[in-house]
Protein backbone atom coordinates (compact mmCIF):
# COMPACT_ATOMS: atom_id res chain seq x y z
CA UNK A 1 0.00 0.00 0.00
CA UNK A 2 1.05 3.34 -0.97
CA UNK A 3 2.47 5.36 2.38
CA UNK A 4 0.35 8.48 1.54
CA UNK A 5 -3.45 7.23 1.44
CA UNK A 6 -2.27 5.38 4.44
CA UNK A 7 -1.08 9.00 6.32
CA UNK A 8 -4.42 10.87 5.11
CA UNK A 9 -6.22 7.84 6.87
CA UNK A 10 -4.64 8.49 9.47
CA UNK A 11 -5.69 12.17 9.60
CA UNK A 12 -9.16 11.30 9.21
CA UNK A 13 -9.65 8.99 11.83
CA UNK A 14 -9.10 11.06 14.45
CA UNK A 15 -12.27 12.48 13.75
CA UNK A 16 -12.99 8.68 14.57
CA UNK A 17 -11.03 9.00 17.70
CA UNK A 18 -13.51 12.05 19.13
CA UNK A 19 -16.13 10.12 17.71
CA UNK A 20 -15.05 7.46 20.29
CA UNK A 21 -13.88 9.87 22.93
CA UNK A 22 -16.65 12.12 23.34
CA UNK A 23 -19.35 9.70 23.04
CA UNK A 24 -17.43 7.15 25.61
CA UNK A 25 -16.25 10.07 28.21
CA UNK A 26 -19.76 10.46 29.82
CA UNK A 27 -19.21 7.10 31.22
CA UNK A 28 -17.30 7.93 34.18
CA UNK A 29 -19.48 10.60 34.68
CA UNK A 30 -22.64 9.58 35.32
CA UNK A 31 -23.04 9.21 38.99
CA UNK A 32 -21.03 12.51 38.83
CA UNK A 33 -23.93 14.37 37.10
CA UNK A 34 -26.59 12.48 38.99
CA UNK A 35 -25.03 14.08 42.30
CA UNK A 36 -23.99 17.75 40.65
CA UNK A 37 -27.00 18.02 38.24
CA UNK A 38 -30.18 15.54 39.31
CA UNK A 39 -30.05 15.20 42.81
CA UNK A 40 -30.60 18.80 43.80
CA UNK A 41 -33.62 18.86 42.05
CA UNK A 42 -35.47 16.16 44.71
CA UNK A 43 -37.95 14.92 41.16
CA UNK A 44 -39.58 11.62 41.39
CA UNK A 45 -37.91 8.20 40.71
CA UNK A 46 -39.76 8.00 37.20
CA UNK A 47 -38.69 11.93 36.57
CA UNK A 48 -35.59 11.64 38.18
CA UNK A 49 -34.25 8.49 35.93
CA UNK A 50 -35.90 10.18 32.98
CA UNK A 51 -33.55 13.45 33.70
CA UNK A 52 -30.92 11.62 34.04
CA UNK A 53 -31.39 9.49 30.98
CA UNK A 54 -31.40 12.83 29.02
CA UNK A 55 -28.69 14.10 30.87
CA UNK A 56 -26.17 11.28 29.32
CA UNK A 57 -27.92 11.01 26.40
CA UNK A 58 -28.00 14.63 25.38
CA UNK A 59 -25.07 14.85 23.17
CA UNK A 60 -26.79 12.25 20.88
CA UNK A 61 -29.46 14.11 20.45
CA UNK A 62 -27.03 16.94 18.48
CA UNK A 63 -25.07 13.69 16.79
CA UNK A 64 -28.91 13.05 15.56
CA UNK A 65 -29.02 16.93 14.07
CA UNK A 66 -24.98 16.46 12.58
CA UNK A 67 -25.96 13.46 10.51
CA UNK A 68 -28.49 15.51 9.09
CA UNK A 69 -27.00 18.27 8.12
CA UNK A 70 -23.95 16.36 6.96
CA UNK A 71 -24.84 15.46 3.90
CA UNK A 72 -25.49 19.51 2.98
CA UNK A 73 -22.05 20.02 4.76
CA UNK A 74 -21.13 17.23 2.89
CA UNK A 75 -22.02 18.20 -0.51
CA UNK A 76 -21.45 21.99 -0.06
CA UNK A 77 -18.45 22.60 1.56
CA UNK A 78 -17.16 19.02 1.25
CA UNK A 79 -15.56 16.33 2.80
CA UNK A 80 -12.66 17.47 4.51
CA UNK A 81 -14.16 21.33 5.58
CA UNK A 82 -16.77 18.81 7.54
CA UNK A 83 -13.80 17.33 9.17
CA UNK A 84 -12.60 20.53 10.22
CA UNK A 85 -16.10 22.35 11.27
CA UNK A 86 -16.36 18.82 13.69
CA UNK A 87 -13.11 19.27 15.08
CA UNK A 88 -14.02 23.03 16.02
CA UNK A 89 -16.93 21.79 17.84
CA UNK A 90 -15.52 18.92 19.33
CA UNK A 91 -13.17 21.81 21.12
CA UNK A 92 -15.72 24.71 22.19
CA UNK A 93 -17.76 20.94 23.71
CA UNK A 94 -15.16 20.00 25.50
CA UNK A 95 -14.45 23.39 27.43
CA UNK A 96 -18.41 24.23 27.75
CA UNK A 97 -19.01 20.95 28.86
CA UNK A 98 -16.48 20.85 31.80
CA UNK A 99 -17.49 24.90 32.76
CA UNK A 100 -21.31 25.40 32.03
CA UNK A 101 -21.02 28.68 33.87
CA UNK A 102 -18.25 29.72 31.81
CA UNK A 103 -18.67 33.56 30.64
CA UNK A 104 -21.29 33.50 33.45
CA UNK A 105 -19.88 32.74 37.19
CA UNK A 106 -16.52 32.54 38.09
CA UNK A 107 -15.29 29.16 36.90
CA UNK A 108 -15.72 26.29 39.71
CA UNK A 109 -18.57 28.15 41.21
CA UNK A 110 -21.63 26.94 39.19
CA UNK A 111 -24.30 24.36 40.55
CA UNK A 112 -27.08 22.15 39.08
CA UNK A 113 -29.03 25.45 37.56
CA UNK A 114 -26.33 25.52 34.83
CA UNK A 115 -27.63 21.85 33.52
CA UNK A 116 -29.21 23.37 30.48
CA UNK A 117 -26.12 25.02 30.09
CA UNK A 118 -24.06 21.62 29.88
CA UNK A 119 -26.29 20.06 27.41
CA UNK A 120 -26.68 22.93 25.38
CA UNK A 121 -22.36 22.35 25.05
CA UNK A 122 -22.74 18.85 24.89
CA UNK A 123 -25.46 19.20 21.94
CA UNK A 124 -22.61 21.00 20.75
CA UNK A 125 -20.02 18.22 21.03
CA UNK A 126 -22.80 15.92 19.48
CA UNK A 127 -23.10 17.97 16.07
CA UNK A 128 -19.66 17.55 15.63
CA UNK A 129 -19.84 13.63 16.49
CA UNK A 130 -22.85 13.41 14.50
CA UNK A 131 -20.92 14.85 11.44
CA UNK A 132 -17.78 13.27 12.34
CA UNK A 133 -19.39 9.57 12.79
CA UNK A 134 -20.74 10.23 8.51
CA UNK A 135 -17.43 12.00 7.44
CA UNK A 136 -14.52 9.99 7.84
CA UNK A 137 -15.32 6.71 6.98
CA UNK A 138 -17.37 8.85 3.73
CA UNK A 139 -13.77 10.52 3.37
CA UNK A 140 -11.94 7.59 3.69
CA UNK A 141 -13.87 5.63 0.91
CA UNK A 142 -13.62 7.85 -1.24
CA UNK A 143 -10.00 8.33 -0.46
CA UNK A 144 -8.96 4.43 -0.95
CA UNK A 145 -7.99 2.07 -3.28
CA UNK A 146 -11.10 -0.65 -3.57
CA UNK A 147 -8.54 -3.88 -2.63
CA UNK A 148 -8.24 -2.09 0.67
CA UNK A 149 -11.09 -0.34 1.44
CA UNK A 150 -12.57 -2.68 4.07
CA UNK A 151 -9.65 -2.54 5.65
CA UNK A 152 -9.06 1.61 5.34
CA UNK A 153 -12.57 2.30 6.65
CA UNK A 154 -11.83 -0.16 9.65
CA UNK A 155 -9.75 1.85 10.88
CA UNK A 156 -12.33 4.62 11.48
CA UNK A 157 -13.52 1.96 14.01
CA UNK A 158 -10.41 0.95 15.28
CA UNK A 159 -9.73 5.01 16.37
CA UNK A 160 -13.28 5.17 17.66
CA UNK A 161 -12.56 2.19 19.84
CA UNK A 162 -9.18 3.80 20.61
CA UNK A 163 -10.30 7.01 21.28
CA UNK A 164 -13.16 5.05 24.02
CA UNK A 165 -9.96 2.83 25.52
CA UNK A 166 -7.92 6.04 26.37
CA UNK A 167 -10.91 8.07 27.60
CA UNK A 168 -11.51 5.00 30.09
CA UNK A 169 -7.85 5.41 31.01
CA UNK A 170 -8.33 8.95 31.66
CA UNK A 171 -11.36 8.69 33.79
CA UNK A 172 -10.15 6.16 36.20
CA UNK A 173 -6.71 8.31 36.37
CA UNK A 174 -8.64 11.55 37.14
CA UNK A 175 -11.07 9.42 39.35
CA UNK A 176 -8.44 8.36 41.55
CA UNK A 177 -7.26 11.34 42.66
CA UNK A 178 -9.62 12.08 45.30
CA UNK A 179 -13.00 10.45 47.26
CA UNK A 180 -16.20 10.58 46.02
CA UNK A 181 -17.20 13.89 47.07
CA UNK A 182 -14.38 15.16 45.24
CA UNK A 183 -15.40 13.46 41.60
CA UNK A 184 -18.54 14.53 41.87
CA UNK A 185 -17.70 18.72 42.33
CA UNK A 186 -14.44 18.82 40.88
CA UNK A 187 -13.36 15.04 38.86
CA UNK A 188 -15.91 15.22 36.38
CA UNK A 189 -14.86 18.85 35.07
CA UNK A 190 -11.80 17.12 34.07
CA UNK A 191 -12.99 14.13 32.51
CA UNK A 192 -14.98 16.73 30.08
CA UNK A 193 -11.84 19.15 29.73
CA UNK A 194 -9.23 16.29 28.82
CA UNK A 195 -10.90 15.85 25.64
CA UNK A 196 -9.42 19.49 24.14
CA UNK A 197 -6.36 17.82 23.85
CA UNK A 198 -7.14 15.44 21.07
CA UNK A 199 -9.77 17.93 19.69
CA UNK A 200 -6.62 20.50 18.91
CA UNK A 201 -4.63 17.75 17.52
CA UNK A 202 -7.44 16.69 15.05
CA UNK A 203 -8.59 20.04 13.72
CA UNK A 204 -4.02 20.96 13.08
CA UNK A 205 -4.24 17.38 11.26
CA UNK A 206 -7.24 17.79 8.68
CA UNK A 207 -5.42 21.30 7.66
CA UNK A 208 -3.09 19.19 5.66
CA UNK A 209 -5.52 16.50 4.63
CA UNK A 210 -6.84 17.04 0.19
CA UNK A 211 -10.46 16.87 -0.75
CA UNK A 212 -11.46 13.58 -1.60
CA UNK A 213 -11.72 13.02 -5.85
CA UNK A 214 -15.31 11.90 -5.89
CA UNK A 215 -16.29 15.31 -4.37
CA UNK A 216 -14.03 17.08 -6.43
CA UNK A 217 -15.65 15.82 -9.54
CA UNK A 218 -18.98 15.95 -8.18
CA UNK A 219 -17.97 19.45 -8.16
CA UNK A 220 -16.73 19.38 -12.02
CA UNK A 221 -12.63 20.04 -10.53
CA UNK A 222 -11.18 17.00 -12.50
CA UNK A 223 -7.77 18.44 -12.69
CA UNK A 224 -7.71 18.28 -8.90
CA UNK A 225 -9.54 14.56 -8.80
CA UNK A 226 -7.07 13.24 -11.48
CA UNK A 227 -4.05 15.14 -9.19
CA UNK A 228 -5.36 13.45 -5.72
CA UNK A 229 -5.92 10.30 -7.75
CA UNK A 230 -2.43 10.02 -8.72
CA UNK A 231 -0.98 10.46 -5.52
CA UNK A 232 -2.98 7.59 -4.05
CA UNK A 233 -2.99 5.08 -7.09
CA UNK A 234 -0.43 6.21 -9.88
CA UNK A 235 -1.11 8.23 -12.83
CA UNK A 236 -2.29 5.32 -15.11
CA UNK A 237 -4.87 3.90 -12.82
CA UNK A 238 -5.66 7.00 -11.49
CA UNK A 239 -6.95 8.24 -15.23
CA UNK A 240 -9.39 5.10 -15.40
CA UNK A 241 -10.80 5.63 -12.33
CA UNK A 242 -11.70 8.99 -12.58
CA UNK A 243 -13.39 8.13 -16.52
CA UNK A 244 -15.50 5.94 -14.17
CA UNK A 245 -16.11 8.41 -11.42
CA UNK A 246 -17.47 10.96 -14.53
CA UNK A 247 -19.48 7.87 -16.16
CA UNK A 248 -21.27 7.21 -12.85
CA UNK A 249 -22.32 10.85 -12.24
CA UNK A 250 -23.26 11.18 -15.81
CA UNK A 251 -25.55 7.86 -15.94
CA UNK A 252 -27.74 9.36 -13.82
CA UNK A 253 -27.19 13.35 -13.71
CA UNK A 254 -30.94 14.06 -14.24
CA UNK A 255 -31.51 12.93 -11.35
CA UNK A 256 -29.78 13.03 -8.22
CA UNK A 257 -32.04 12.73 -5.59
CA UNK A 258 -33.17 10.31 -2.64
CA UNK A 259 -34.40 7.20 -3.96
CA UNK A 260 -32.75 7.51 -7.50
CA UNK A 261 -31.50 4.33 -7.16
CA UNK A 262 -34.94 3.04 -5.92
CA UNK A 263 -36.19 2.07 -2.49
CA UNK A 264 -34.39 -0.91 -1.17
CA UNK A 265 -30.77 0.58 -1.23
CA UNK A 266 -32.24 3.48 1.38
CA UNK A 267 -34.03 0.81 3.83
CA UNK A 268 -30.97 -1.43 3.79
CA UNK A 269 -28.82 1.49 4.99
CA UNK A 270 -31.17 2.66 7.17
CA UNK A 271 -31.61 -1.17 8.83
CA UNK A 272 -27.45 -1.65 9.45
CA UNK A 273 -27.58 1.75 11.46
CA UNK A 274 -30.74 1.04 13.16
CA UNK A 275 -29.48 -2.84 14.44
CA UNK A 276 -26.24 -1.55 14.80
CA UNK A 277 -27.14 0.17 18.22
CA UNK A 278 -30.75 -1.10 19.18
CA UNK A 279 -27.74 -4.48 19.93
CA UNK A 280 -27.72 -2.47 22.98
CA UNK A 281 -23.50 -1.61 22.38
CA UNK A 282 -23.50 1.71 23.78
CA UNK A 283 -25.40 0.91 26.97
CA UNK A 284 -22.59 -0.98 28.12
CA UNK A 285 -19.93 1.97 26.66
CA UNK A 286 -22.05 4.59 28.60
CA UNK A 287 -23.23 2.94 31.58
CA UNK A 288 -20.58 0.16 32.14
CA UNK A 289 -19.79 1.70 35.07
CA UNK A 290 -23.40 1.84 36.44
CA UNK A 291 -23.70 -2.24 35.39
CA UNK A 292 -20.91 -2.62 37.24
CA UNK A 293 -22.31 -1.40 40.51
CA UNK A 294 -25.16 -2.99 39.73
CA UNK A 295 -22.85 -6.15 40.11
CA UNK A 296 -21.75 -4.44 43.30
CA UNK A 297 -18.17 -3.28 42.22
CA UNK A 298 -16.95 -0.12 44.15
CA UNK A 299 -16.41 3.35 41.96
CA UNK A 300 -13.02 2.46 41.70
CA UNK A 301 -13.18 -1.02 40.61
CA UNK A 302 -16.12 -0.42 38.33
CA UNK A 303 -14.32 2.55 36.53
CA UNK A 304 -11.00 -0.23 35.97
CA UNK A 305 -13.69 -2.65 34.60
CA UNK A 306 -14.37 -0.27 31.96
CA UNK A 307 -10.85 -0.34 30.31
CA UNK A 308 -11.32 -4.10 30.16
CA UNK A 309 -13.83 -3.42 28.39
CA UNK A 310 -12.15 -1.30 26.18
CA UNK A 311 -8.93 -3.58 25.71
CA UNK A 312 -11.06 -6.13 24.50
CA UNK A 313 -12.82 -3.71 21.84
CA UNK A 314 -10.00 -2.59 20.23
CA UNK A 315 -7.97 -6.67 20.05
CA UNK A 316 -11.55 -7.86 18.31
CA UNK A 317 -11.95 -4.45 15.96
CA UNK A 318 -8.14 -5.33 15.15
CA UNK A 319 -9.34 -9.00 14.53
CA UNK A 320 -12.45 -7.35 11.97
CA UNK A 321 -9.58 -5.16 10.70
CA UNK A 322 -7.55 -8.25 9.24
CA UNK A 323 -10.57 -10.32 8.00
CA UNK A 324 -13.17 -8.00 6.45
CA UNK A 325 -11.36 -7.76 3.07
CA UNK A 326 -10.81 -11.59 3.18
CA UNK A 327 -13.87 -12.75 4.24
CA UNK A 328 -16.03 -10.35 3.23
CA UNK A 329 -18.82 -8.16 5.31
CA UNK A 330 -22.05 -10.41 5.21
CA UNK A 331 -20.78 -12.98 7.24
CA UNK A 332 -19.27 -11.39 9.72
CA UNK A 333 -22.31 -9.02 10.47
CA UNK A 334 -24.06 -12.29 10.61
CA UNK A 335 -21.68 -14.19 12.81
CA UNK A 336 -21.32 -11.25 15.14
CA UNK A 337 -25.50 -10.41 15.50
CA UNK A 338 -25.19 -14.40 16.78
CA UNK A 339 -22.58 -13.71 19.37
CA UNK A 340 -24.03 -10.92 20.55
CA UNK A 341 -27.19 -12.22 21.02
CA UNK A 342 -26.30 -15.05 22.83
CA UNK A 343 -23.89 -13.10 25.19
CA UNK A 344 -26.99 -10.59 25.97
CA UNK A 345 -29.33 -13.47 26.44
CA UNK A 346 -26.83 -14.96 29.08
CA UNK A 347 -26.56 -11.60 30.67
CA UNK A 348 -29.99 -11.30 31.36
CA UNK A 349 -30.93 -14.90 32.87
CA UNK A 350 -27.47 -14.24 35.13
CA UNK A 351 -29.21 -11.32 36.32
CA UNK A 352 -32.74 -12.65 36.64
CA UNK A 353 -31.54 -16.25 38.35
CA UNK A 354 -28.41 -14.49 40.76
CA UNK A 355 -29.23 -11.57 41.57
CA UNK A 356 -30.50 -10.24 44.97
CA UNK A 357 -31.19 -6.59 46.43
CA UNK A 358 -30.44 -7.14 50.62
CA UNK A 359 -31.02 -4.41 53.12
CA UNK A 360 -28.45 -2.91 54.97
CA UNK A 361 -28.46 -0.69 57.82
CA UNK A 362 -31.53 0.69 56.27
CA UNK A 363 -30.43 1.01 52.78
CA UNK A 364 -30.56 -1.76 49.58
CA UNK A 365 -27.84 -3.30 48.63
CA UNK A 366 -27.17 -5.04 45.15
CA UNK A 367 -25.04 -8.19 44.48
CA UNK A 368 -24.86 -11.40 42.97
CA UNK A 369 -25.43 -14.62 45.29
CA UNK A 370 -22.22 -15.97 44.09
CA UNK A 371 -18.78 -14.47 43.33
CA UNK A 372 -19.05 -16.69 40.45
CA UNK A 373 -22.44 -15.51 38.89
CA UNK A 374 -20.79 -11.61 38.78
CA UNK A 375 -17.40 -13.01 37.00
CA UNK A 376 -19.87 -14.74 34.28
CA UNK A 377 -21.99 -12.15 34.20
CA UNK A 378 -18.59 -9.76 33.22
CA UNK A 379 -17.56 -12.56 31.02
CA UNK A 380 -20.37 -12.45 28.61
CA UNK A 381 -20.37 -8.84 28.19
CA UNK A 382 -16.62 -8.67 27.33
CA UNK A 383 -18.12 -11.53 24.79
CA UNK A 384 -20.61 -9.29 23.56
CA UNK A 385 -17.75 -6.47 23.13
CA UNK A 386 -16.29 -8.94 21.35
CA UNK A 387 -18.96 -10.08 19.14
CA UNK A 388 -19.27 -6.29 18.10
CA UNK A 389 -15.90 -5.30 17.81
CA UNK A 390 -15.44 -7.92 15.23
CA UNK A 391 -18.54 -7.17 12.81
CA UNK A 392 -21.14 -4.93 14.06
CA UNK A 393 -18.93 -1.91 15.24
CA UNK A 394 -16.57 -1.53 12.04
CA UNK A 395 -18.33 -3.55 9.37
CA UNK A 396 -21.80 -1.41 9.62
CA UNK A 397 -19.66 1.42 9.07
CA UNK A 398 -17.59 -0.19 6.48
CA UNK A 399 -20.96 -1.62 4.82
CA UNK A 400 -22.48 2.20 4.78
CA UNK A 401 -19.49 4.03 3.59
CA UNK A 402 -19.74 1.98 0.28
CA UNK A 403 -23.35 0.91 0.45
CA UNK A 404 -25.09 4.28 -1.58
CA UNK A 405 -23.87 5.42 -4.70
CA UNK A 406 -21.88 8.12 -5.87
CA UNK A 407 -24.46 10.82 -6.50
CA UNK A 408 -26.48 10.29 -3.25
CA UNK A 409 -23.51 9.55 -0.79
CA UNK A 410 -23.91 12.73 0.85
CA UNK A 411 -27.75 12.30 1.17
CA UNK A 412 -27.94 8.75 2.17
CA UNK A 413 -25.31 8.43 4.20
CA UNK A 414 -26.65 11.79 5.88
CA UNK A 415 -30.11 9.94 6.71
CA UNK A 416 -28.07 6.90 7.99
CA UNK A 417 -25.83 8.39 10.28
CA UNK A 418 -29.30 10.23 11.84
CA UNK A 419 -31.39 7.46 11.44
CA UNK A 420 -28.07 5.87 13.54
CA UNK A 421 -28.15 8.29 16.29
CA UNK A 422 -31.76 8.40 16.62
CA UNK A 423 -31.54 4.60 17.37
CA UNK A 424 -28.64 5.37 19.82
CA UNK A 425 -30.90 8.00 21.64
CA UNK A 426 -33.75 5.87 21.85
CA UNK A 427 -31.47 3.11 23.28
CA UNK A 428 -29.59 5.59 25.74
CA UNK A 429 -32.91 7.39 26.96
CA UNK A 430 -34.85 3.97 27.96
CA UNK A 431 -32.00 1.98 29.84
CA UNK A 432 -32.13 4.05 32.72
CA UNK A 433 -35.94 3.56 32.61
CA UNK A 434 -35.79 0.14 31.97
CA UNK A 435 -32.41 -0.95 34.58
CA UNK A 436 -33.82 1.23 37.33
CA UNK A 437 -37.56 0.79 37.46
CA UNK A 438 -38.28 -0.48 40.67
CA UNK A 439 -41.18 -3.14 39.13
CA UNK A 440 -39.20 -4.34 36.44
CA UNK A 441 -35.90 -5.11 38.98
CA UNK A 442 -38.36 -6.56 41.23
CA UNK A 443 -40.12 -8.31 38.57
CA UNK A 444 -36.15 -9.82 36.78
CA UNK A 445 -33.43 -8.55 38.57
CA UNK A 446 -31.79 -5.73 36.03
CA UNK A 447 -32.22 -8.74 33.34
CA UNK A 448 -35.46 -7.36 31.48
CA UNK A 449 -33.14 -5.01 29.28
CA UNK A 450 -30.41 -7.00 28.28
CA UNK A 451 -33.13 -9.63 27.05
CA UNK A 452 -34.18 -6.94 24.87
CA UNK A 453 -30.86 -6.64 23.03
CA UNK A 454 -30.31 -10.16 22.63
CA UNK A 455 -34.03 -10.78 20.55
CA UNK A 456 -32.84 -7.69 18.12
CA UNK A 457 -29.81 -9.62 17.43
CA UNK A 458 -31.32 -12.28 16.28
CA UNK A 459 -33.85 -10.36 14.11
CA UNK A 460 -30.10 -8.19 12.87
CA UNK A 461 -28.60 -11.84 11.51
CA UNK A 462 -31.84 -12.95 9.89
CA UNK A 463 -32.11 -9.16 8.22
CA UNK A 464 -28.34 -9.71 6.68
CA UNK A 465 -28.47 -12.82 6.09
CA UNK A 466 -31.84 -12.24 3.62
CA UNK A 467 -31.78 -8.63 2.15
CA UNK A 468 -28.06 -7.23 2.54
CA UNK A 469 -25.27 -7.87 -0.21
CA UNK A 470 -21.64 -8.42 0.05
CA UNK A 471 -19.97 -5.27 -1.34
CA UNK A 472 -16.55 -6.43 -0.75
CA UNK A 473 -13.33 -6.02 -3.01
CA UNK A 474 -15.55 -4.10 -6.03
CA UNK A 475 -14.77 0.08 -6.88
CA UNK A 476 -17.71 2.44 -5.52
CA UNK A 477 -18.86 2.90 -9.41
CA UNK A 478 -19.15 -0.97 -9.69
CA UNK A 479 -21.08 -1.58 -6.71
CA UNK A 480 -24.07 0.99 -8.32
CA UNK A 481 -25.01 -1.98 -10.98
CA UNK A 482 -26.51 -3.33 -7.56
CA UNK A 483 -28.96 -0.78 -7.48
CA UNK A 484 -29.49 0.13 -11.41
C-alpha cells in the first residue's frame, strides 16, 4: 500500500477518535452528574431516571441533528471542511461541557441550575460527532484504493474504539485522585476538559488532509480529482478511475435525488444503522460503570472494569480489521448479530436467576449470590464487546461508507448516520428507565433489558443474512449496478 493514502487515513480517523472519545467520556461521569445536576432537584424516581437518561444522552441528540446536516455540509463545503467544522466543535464541547457557567460565574462556582447550560455544550459536542461519525469513513472511501477499502474504513472503528480505551484510562486516572465527594464537584470537570487535547490535535491534522476526488468531480474540478488520484494510485490507474467516477455521475445526472437508485438501497442502509445500536453496544460503553455497581463493584473497581472493556474492543476491531477484506462483510455481520445475542441473552438470565437486592443498615444493597455468577456475568459482556468489535462496530460502518452510490452519498449516508443516532438515543434514553424501574428489577433482577438486546440480534442476523449484499473487493462505481 502506498504510504500516503495510508497517512491521510490516518488524519481522518481522528475524527474517529472524538467520535469514540466524546461519546465514551460520559461514562465515568454519570453518577457525577446524577449528584452535581439531578439530585438537587429532589424529582420523582420515574422523573428523576428520565432526567438523568437525558442528561447522558444529550449529546446524541445533536449527533442526531450532525448526521443531518452532513450530507449539505457534505455536498457543499465538502468532505474534509466537515472534518474541520467537527473538530471546532468537538473543542468549544469540551471546554463548555467541563465549565457550564463559563462567561457567566466565576469558573468552579456553578451548581445544578447551569444543567441546560451543559447540554446545550454537549449538543454542541454531538453535532460535531454526529458529522464526524458520517465523514470519515465517507472521506476515507472515497479516499482508498477498492482492494483495501474494508480494511481503510476499519480503521475509522479501530480510532473510535481507541479514542473510548484512552478516555476510560483517563477517567479512572482523574477518578483516583480524590474520594467521592471530590469526583462529583471537581473530577468530572476534568474528565470533560481532557478531551481538548485530542480535539486541537485533530482540527491541526485535517489542515493538511486534500479533498477527496469523488467530491471534487462531483464538483466538475477534475484536474484536482485526477491530481489526488495520482498520488494515491499512480497516474495510469488514477486516469481510469476517474473516466468511471465521470461515467457514474453522468448515468444518472438528471436525477440526483433520494431514492434515485430506488427504495431498497435506502431501507438497507437505514436497517445496518438502526441494528447496529438497538444491539444495545452503547449501553454498556455509557453505563458500564453503572452495570458494574449494579454487580456491586466499588467506583473504583467499576471505573478499571471499563478499560477491560475497552482492551477487548479494540484486540476484536483489530481482529475485523484483518478479516473483512478476506472474508467479506455479510458474514461477519451475521456471525457477530449471533454472538451478541447469545452473550446478551446470558446476561440477562445471570441477572434474573443471581441476583438479589439485601437491606443494609436501612439502605438496599445489590449483588450477585455468588462471586461466580458476577465473574460470568462480566464474562459475557466482554463476549458481547467482542462479538461487536469484530462485525457490528466496524463492518456497519464499512458496509455504509460503500453501500449508496456516488451521486447520493452525501444524502444517504446523511439519513443513515441520523437514522443511527436516533436509534442510539432511543437506546440511551430507555436503559435508565428500563435498569432502574423499581417493578421491572423486582419483577427480573436488572435482566429485562439485556433480554431486549439479545431478541434484536437475532432479528439483525436474519435481516443480513436475507436482504443485505456483500460489497466487498468491487470500486464504488461498480457496486451501483446493484442498485441500477
Amino acid at each position: 500500500m502506498r504510504p500516503y493514502p495510508f497517512w491521510i487515513t490516518i488524519s481522518a480517523t481522528i475524527g474517529g477518535l472524538l467520535f469514540g472519545y466524546d461519546t465514551a467520556v460520559i461514562s465515568g461521569t454519570v453518577e457525577s452528574l446524577k449528584t452535581f445536576f439531578i439530585d438537587p432537584m429532589n424529582l420523582s424516581e420515574t422523573a428523576a431516571n428520565s432526567s438523568l437518561g437525558l442528561l447522558v444522552s444529550s449529546a446524541l441528540i445533536g449527533c442526531i441533528f450532525g448526521g443531518l446536516i452532513g450530507g449539505w455540509v457534505s455536498n457543499v463545503i465538502g468532505r474534509r471542511k466537515g472534518l474541520i467544522l467537527a473538530a471546532i466543535l468537538f473543542l468549544i464541547s469540551a471546554l463548555g461541557s467541563a465549565m457550564p457557567e463559563i462567561f457567566i460565574r466565576p469558573i468552579g462556582e456553578g451548581d445544578h441550575t447551569f444543567i441546560w447550560n451543559f447540554v446545550a455544550y454537549r449538543l454542541l459536542g454531538g453535532i460535531g460527532v454526529g458529522l464526524a461519525s458520517m465523514l470519515s469513513p465517507m472521506y476515507i472511501a472515497e479516499i482508498a484504493p477498492a482492494r483495501i477499502r474494508g480494511k481503510l474504513v476499519s480503521f475509522n472503528q479501530f480510532a473510535i474504539i481507541t479514542g473510548m480505551l484512552i478516555v476510560y484510562f483517563v477517567n479512572y486516572a482523574i477518578a483516583r485522585q480524590g474520594e467521592d465527594l471530590w469526583l462529583h464537584e471537581i473530577g468530572w470537570r476534568w474528565m470533560f476538559v481532557s478531551e481538548s487535547i485530542p480535539a486541537i490535535l485533530f482540527l491541526i491534522m485535517v489542515l493538511f488532509i486534500p479533498e477527496t476526488p469523488r467530491f471534487l468531480a462531483l464538483k466538475g474540478n477534475e484536474d484536482k480529482a485526477l491530481s489526488v488520484l495520482s498520488r494515491i494510485n499512480g497516474k495510469e490507474k488514477a486516469q481510469q478511475i476517474l473516466s468511471e467516477i465521470q461515467t457514474s455521475l453522468k448515468e444518472v445526472q438528471q436525477s440526483g435525488k433520494l431514492f434515485s437508485f430506488g427504495l431498497m438501497v435506502i431501507v438497507i442502509g437505514l436497517a445496518i444503522a438502526i441494528f447496529q445500536q438497538w444491539v444495545g453496544i452503547n449501553v454498556i460503553m455509557y453505563y458500564a460503570p453503572v452495570i458494574f455497581k449494579d454487580m456491586g463493584a466499588e467506583t473504583d473497581a467499576s471505573l478499571l472494569s471499563t478499560i477491560y472493556v475497552g482492551v477487548v474492543n479494540m484486540v476484536f476491531t483489530v481482529v475485523a480489521i484483518l478479516l473483512v477484506d478476506r472474508i467479506g462483510r455479510k458474514p461477519l455481520l451475521i456471525g457477530g448479530a449471533i454472538v451478541m445475542a447469545v452473550a446478551m441473552m446470558s446476561v440477562g438470565f445471570i441477572f434474573y436467576f443471581s441476583f438479589s437486592q439485601i437491606p443494609v443498615d436501612g439502605e438496599t444493597i445489590n449483588q450477585f449470590t455468588s462471586p461466580g455468577a458476577a465473574i460470568a456475568a462480566f464474562i459475557f459482556i466482554l463476549v458481547f464487546i467482542a462479538g461487536f468489535a469484530t462485525s457490528w462496530g466496524p463492518v456497519a460502518w464499512v458496509l455504509l461508507s460503500e453501500l449508496f452510490p456516488n451521486l447520493i452519498r452525501g444524502q444517504a449516508m446523511a439519513l443513515a448516520t441520523a437514522t443511527l443516532w436516533i436509534s442510539n438515543l432511543i437506546i440511551s434514553w430507555t436503559f435508565p428507565i428500563l435498569n432502574n424501574n423499581s417493578f421491572l428489577v423486582e419483577q427480573f433482577n436488572h435482566g429485562f433489558a439485556y433480554w431486549i438486546y439479545g431478541v434484536i440480534g437475532l432479528f439483525a442476523a436474519l435481516f443480513v443474512y436475507r436482504f443485505v449484499p456483500e460489497t466487498g473487493k468491487k470500486s464504488l462505481e461498480e457496486l451501483e449496478s446493484l442498485w441500477e
